[in-house]
PDB file of N, CA and C in Angstrom:
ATOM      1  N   UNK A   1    -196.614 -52.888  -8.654  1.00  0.00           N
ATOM      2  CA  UNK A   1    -196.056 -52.087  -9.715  1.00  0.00           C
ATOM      3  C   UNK A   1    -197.205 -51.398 -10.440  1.00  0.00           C
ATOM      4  N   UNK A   2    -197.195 -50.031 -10.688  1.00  0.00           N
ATOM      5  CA  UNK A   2    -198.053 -49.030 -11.760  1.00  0.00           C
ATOM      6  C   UNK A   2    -197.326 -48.726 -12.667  1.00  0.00           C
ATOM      7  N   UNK A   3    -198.128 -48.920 -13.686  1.00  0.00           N
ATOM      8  CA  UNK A   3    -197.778 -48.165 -15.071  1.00  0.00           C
ATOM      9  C   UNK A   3    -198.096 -46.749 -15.562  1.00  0.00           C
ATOM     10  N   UNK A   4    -197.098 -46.231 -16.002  1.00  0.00           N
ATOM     11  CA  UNK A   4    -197.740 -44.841 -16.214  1.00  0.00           C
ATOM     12  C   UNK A   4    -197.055 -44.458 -18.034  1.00  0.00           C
ATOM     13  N   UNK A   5    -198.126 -44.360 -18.645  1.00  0.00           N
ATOM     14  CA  UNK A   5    -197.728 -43.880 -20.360  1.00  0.00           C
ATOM     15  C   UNK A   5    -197.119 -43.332 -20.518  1.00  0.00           C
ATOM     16  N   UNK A   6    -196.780 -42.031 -19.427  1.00  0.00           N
ATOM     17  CA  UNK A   6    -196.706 -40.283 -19.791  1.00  0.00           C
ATOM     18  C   UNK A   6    -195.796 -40.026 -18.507  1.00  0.00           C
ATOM     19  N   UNK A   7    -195.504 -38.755 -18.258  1.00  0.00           N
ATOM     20  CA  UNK A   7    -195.426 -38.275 -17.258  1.00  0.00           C
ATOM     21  C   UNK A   7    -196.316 -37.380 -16.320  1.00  0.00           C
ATOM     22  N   UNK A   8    -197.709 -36.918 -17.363  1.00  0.00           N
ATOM     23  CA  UNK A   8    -198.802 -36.804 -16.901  1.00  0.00           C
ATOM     24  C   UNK A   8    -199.530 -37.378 -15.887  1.00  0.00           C
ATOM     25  N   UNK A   9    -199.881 -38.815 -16.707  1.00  0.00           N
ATOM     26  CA  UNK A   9    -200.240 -40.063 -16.175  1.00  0.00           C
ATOM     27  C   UNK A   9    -199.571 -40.343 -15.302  1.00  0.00           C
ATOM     28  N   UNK A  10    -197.891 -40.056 -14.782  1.00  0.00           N
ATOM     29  CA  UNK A  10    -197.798 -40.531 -13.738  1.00  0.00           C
ATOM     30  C   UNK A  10    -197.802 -39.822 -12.479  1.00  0.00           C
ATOM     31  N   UNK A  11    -197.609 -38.424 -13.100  1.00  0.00           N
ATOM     32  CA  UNK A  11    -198.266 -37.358 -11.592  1.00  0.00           C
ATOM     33  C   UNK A  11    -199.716 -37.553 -11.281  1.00  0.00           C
ATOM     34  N   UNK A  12    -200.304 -38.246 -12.071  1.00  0.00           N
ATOM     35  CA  UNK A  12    -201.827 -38.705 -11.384  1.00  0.00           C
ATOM     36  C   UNK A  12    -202.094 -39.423 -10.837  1.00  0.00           C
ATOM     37  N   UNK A  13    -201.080 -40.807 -10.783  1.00  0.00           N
ATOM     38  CA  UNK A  13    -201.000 -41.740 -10.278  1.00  0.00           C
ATOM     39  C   UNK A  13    -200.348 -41.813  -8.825  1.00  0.00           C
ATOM     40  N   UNK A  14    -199.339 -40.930  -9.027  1.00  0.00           N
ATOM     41  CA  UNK A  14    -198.578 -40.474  -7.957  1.00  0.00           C
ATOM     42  C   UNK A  14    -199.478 -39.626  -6.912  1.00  0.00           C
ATOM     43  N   UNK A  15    -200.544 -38.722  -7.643  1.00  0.00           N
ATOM     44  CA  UNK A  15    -201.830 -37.497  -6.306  1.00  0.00           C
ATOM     45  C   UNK A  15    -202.688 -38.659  -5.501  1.00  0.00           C
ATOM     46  N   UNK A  16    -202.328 -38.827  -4.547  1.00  0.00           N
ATOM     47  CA  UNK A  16    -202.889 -39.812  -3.235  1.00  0.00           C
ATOM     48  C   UNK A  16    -202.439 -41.346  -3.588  1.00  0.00           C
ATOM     49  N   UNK A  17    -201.285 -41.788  -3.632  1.00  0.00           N
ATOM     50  CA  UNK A  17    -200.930 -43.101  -3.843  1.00  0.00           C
ATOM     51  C   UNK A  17    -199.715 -42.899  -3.204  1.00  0.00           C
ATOM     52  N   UNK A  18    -199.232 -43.850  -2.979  1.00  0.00           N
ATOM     53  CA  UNK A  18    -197.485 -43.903  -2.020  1.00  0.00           C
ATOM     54  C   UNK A  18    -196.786 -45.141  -2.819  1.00  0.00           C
ATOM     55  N   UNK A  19    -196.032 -44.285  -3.339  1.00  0.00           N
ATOM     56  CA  UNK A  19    -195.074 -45.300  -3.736  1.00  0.00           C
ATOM     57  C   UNK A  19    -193.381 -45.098  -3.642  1.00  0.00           C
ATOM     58  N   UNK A  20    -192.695 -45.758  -3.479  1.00  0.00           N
ATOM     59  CA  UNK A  20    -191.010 -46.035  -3.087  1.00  0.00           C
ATOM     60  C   UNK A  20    -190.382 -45.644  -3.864  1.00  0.00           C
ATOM     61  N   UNK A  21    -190.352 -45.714  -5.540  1.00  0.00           N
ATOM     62  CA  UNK A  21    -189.291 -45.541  -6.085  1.00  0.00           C
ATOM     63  C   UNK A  21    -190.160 -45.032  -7.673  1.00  0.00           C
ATOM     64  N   UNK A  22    -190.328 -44.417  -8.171  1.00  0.00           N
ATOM     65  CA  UNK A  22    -190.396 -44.194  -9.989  1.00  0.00           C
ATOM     66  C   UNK A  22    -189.147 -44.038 -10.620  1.00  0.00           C
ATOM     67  N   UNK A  23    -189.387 -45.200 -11.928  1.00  0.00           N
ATOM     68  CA  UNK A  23    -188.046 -45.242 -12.845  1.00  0.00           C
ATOM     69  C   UNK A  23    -188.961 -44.667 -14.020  1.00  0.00           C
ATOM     70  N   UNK A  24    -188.380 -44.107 -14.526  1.00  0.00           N
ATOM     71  CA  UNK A  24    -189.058 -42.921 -16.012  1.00  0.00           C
ATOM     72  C   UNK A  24    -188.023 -43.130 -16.624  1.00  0.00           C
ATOM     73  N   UNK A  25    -188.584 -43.382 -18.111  1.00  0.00           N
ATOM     74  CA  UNK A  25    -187.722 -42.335 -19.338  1.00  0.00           C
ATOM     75  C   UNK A  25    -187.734 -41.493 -19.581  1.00  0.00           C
ATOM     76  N   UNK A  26    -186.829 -40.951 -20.069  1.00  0.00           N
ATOM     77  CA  UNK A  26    -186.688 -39.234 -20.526  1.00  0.00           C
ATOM     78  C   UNK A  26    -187.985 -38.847 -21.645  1.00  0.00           C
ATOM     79  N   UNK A  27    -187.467 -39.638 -22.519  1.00  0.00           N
ATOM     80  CA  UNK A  27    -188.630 -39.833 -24.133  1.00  0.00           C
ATOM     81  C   UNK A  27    -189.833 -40.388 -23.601  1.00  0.00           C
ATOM     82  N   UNK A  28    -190.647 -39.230 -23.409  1.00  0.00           N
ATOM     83  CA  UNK A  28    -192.194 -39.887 -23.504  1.00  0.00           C
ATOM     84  C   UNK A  28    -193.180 -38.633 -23.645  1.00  0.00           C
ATOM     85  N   UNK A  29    -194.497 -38.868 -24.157  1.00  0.00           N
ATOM     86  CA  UNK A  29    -195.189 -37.711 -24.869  1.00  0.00           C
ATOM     87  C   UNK A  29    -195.900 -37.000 -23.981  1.00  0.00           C
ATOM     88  N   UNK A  30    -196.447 -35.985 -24.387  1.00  0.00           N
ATOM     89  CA  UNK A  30    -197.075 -34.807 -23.418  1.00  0.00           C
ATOM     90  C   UNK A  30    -195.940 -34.560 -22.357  1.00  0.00           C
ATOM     91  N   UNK A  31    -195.299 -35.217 -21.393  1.00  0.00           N
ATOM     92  CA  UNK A  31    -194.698 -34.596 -20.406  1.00  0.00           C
ATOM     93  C   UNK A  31    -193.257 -35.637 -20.311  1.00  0.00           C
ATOM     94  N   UNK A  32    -191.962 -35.283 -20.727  1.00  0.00           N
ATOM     95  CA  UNK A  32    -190.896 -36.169 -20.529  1.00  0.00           C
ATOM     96  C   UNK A  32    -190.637 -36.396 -19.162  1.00  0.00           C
ATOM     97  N   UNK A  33    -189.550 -37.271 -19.418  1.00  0.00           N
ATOM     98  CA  UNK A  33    -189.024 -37.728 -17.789  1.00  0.00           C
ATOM     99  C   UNK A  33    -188.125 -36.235 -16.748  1.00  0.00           C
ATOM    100  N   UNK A  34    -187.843 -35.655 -17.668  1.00  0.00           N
ATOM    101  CA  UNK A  34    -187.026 -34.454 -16.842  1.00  0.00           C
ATOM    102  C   UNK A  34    -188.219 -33.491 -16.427  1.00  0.00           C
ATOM    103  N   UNK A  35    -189.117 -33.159 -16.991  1.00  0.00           N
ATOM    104  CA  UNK A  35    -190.364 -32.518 -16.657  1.00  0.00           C
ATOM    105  C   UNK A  35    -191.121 -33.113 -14.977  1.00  0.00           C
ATOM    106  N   UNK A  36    -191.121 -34.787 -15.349  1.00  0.00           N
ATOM    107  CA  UNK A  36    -191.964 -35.354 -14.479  1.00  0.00           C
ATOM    108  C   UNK A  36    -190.992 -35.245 -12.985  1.00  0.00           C
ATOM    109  N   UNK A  37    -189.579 -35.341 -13.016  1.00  0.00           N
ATOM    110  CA  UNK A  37    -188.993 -35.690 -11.878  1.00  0.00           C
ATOM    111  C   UNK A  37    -188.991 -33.942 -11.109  1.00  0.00           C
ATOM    112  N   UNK A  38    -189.114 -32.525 -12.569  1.00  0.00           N
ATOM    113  CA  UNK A  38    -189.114 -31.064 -11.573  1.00  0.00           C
ATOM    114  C   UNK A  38    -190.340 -31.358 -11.236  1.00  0.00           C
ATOM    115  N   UNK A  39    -191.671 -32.217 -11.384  1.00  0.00           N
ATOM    116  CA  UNK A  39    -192.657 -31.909 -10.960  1.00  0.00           C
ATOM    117  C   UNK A  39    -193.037 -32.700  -9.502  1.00  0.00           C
ATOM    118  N   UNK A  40    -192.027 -33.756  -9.528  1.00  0.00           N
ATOM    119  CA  UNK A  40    -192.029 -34.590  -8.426  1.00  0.00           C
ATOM    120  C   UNK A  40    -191.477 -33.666  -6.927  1.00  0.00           C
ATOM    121  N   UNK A  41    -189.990 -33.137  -7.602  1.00  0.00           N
ATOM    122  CA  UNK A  41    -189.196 -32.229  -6.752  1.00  0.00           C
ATOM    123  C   UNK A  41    -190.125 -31.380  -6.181  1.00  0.00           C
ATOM    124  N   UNK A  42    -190.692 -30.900  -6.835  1.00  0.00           N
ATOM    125  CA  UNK A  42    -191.408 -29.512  -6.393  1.00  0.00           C
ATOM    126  C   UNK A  42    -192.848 -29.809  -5.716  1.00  0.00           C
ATOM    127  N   UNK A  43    -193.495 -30.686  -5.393  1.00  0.00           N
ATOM    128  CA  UNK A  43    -193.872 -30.982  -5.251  1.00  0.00           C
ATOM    129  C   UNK A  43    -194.250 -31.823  -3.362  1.00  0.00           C
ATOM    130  N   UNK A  44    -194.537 -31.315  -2.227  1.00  0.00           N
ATOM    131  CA  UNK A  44    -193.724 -31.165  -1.077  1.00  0.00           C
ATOM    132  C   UNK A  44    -194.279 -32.843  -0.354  1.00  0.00           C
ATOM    133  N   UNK A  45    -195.149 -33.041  -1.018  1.00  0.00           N
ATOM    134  CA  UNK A  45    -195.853 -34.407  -0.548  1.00  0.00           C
ATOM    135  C   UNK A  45    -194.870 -35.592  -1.267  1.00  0.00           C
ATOM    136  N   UNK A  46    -194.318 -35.656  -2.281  1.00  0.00           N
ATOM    137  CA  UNK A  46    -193.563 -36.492  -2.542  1.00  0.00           C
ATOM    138  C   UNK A  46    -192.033 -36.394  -3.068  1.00  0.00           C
ATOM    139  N   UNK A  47    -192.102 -35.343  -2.708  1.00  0.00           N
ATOM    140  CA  UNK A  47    -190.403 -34.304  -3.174  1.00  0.00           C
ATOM    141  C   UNK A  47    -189.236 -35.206  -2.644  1.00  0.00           C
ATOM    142  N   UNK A  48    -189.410 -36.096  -1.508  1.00  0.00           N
ATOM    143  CA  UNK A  48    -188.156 -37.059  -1.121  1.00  0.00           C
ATOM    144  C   UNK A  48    -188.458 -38.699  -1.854  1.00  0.00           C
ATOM    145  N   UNK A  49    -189.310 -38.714  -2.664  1.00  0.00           N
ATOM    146  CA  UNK A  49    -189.248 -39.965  -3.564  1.00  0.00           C
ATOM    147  C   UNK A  49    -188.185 -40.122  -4.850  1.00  0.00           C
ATOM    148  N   UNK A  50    -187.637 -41.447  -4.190  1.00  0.00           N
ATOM    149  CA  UNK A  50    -186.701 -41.907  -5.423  1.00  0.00           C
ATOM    150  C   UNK A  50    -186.762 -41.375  -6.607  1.00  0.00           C
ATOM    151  N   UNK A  51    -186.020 -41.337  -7.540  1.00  0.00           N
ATOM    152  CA  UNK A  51    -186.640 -41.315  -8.885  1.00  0.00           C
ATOM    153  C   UNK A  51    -184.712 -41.428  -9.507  1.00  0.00           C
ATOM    154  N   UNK A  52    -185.560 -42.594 -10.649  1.00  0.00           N
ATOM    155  CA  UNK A  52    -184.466 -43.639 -11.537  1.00  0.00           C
ATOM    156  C   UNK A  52    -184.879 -43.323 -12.763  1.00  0.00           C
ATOM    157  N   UNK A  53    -183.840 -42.508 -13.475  1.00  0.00           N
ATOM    158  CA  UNK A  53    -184.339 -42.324 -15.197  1.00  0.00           C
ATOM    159  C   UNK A  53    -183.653 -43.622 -15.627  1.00  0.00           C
ATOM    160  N   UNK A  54    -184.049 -44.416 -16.540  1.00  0.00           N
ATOM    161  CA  UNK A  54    -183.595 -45.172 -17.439  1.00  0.00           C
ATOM    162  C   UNK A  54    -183.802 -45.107 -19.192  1.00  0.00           C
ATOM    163  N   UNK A  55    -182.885 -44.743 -19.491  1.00  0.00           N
ATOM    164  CA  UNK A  55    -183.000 -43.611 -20.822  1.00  0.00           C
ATOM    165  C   UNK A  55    -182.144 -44.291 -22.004  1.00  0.00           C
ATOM    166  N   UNK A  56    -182.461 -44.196 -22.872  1.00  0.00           N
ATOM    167  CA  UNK A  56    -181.493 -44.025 -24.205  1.00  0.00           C
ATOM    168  C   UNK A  56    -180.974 -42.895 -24.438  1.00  0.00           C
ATOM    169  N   UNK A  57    -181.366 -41.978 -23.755  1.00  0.00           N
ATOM    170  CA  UNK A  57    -180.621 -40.607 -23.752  1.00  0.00           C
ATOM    171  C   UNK A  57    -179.125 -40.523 -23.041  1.00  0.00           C
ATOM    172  N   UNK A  58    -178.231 -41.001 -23.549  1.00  0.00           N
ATOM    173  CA  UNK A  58    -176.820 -40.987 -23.369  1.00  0.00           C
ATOM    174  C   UNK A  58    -175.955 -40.016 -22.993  1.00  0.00           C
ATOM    175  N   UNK A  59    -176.147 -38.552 -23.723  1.00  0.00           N
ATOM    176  CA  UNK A  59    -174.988 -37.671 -23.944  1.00  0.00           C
ATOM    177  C   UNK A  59    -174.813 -37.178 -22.112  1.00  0.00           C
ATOM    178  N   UNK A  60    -173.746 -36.727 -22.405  1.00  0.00           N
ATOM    179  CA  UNK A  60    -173.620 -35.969 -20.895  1.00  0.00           C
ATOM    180  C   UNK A  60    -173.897 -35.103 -20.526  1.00  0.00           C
ATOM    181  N   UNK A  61    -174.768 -33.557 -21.599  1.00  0.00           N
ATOM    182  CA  UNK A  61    -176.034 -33.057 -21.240  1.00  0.00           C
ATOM    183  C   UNK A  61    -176.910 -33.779 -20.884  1.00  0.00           C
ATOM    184  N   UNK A  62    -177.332 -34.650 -21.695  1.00  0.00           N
ATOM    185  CA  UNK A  62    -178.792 -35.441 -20.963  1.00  0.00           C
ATOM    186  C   UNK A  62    -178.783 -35.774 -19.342  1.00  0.00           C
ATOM    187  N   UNK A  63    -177.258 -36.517 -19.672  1.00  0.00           N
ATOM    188  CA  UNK A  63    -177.118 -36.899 -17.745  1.00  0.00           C
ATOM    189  C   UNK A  63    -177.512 -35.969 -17.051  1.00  0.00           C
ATOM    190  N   UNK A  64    -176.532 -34.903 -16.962  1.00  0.00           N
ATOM    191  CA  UNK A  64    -176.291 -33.711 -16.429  1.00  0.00           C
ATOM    192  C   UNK A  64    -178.112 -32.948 -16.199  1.00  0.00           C
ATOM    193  N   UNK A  65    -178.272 -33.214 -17.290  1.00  0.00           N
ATOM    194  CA  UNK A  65    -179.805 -32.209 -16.809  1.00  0.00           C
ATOM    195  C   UNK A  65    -180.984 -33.226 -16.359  1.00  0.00           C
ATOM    196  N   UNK A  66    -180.429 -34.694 -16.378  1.00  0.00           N
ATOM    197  CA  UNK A  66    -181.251 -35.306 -15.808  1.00  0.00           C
ATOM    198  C   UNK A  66    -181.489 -35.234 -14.046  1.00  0.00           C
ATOM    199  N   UNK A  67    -179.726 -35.076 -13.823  1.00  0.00           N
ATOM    200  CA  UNK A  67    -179.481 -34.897 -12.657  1.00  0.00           C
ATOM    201  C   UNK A  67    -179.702 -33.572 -11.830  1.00  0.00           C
ATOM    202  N   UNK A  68    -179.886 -32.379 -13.003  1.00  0.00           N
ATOM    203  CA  UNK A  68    -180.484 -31.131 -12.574  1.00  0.00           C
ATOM    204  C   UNK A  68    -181.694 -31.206 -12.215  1.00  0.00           C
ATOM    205  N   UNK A  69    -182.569 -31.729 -13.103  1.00  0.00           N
ATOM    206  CA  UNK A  69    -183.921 -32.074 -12.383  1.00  0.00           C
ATOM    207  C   UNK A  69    -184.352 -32.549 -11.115  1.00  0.00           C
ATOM    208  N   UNK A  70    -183.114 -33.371 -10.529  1.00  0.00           N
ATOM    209  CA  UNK A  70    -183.333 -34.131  -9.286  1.00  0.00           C
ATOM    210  C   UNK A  70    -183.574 -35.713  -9.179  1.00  0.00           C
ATOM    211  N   UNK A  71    -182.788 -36.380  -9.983  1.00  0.00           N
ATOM    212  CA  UNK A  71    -183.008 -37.672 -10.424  1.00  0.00           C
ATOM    213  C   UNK A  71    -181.946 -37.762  -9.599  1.00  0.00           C
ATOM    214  N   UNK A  72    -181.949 -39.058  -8.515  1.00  0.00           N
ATOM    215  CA  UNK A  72    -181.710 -39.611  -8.042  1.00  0.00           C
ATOM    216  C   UNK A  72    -180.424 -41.024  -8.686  1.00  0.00           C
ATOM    217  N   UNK A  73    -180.502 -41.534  -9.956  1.00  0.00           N
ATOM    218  CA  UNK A  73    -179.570 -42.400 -10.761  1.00  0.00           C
ATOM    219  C   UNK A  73    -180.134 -42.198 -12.332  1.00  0.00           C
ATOM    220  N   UNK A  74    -179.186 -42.037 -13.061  1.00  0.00           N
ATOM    221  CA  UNK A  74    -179.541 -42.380 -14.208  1.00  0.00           C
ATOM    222  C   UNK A  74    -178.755 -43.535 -14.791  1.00  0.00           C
ATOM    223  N   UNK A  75    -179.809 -44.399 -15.398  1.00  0.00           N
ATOM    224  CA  UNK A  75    -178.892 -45.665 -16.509  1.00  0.00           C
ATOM    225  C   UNK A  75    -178.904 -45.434 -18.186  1.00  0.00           C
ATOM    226  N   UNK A  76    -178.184 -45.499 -18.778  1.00  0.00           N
ATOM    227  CA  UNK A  76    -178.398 -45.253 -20.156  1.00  0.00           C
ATOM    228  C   UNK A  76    -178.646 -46.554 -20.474  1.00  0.00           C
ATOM    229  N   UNK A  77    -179.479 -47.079 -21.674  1.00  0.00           N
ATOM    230  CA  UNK A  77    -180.336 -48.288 -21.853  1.00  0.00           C
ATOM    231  C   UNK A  77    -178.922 -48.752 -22.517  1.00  0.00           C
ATOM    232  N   UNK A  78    -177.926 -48.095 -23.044  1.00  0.00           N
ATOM    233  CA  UNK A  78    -176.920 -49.214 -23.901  1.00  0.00           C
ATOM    234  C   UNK A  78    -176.041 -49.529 -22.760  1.00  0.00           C
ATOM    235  N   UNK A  79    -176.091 -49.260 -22.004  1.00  0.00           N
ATOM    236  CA  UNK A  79    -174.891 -49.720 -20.756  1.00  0.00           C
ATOM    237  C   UNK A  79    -175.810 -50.486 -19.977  1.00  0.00           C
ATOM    238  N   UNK A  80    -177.286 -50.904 -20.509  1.00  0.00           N
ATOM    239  CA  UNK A  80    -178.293 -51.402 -19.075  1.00  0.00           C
ATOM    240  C   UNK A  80    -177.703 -52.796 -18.756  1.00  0.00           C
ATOM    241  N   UNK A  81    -178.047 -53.419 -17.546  1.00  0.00           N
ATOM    242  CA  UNK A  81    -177.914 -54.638 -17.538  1.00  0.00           C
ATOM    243  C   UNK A  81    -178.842 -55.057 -16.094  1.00  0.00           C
ATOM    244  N   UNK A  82    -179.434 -55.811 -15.923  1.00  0.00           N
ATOM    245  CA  UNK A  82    -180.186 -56.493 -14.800  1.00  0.00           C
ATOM    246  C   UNK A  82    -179.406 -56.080 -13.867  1.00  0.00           C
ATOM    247  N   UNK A  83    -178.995 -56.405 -13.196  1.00  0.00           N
ATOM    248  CA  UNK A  83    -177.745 -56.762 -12.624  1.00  0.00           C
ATOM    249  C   UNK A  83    -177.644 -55.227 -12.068  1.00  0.00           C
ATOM    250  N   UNK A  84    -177.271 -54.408 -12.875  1.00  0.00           N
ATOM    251  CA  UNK A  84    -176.973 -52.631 -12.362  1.00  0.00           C
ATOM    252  C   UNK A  84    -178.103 -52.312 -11.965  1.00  0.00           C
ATOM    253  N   UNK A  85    -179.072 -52.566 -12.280  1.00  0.00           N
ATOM    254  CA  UNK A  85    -180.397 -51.614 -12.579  1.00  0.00           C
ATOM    255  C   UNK A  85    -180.824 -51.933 -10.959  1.00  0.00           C
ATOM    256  N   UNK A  86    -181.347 -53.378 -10.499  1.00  0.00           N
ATOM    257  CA  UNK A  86    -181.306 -54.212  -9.274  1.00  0.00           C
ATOM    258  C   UNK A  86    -180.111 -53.277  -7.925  1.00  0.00           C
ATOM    259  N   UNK A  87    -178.846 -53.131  -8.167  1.00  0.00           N
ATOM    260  CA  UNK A  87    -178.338 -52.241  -7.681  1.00  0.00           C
ATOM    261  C   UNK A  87    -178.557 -50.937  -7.175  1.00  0.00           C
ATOM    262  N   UNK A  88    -179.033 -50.114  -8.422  1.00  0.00           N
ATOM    263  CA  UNK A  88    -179.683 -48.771  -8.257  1.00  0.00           C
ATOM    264  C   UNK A  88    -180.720 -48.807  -7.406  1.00  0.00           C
ATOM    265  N   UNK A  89    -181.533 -49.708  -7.776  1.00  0.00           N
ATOM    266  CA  UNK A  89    -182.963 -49.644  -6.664  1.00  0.00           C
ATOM    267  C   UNK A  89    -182.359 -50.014  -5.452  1.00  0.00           C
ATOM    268  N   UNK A  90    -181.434 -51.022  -5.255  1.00  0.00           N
ATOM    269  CA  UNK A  90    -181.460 -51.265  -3.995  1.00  0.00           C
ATOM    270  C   UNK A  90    -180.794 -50.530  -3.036  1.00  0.00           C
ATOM    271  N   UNK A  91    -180.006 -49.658  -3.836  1.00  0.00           N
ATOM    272  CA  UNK A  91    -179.194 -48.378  -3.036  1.00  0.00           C
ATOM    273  C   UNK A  91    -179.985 -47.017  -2.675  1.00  0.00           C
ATOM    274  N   UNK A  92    -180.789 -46.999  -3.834  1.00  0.00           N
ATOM    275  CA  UNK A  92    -181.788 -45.657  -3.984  1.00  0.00           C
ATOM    276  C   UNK A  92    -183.008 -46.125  -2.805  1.00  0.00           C
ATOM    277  N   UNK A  93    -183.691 -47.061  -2.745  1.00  0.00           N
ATOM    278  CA  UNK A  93    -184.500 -47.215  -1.489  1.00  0.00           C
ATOM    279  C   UNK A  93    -183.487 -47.607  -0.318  1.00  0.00           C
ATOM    280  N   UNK A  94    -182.413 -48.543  -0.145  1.00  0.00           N
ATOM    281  CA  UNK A  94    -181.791 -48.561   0.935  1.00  0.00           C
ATOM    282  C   UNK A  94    -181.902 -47.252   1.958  1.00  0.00           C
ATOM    283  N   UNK A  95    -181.092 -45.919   1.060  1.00  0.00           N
ATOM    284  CA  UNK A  95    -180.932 -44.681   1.540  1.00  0.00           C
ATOM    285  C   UNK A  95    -182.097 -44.227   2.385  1.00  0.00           C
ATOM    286  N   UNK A  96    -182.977 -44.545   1.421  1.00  0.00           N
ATOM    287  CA  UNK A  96    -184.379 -44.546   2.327  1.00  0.00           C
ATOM    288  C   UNK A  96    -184.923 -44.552   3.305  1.00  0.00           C
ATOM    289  N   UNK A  97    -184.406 -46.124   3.746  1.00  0.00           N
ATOM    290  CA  UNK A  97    -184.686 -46.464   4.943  1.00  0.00           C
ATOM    291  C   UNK A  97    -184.755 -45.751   5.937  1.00  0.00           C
TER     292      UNK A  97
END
């Protein structure tokens, strides 16, 4: 597992590293989660990587443009539960396979 502060930080982490799945929040500084996932999309070296927002951002714009970006699942943190979240990953890399 990597940590990334930002969404900056995690397109840096992401330039020559391989990884399966990034879960982002929307809310985070210098670069949000909807920023980081058009930068993932667009991006041709890792453009078919997962990506799981897990957000307090609720409304159904938020969804909606989370899912415009190219997010793969979104969870809203008041509906979270272990249990779902475990799900998402395991469907979102399953597909993968």
């Amino acid at each position: 597992m990597t940590v990334a502060c930002d969404g900056i930080e995690a397109l840096q982490q992401l330039d020559g590293n391989v990884f399966d799945l990034v879960i982002t929040d929307v809310e985070m500084p210098r670069m949000d989660g909807f920023g980081l996932t058009e930068q993932i999309r667009a991006t041709p070296r890792i453009c078919n990587l997962a990506v799981l927002m897990l957000t307090s951002c609720g409304s159904d714009s938020d969804r909606q443009r989370g899912m415009d970006a190219g997010a793969d699942g979104y969870i809203v943190k008041d509906a979270f539960d272990e249990h779902g979240l475990i799900e998402a990953v395991d469907r979102l890399l399953g597909a993968r396979l």
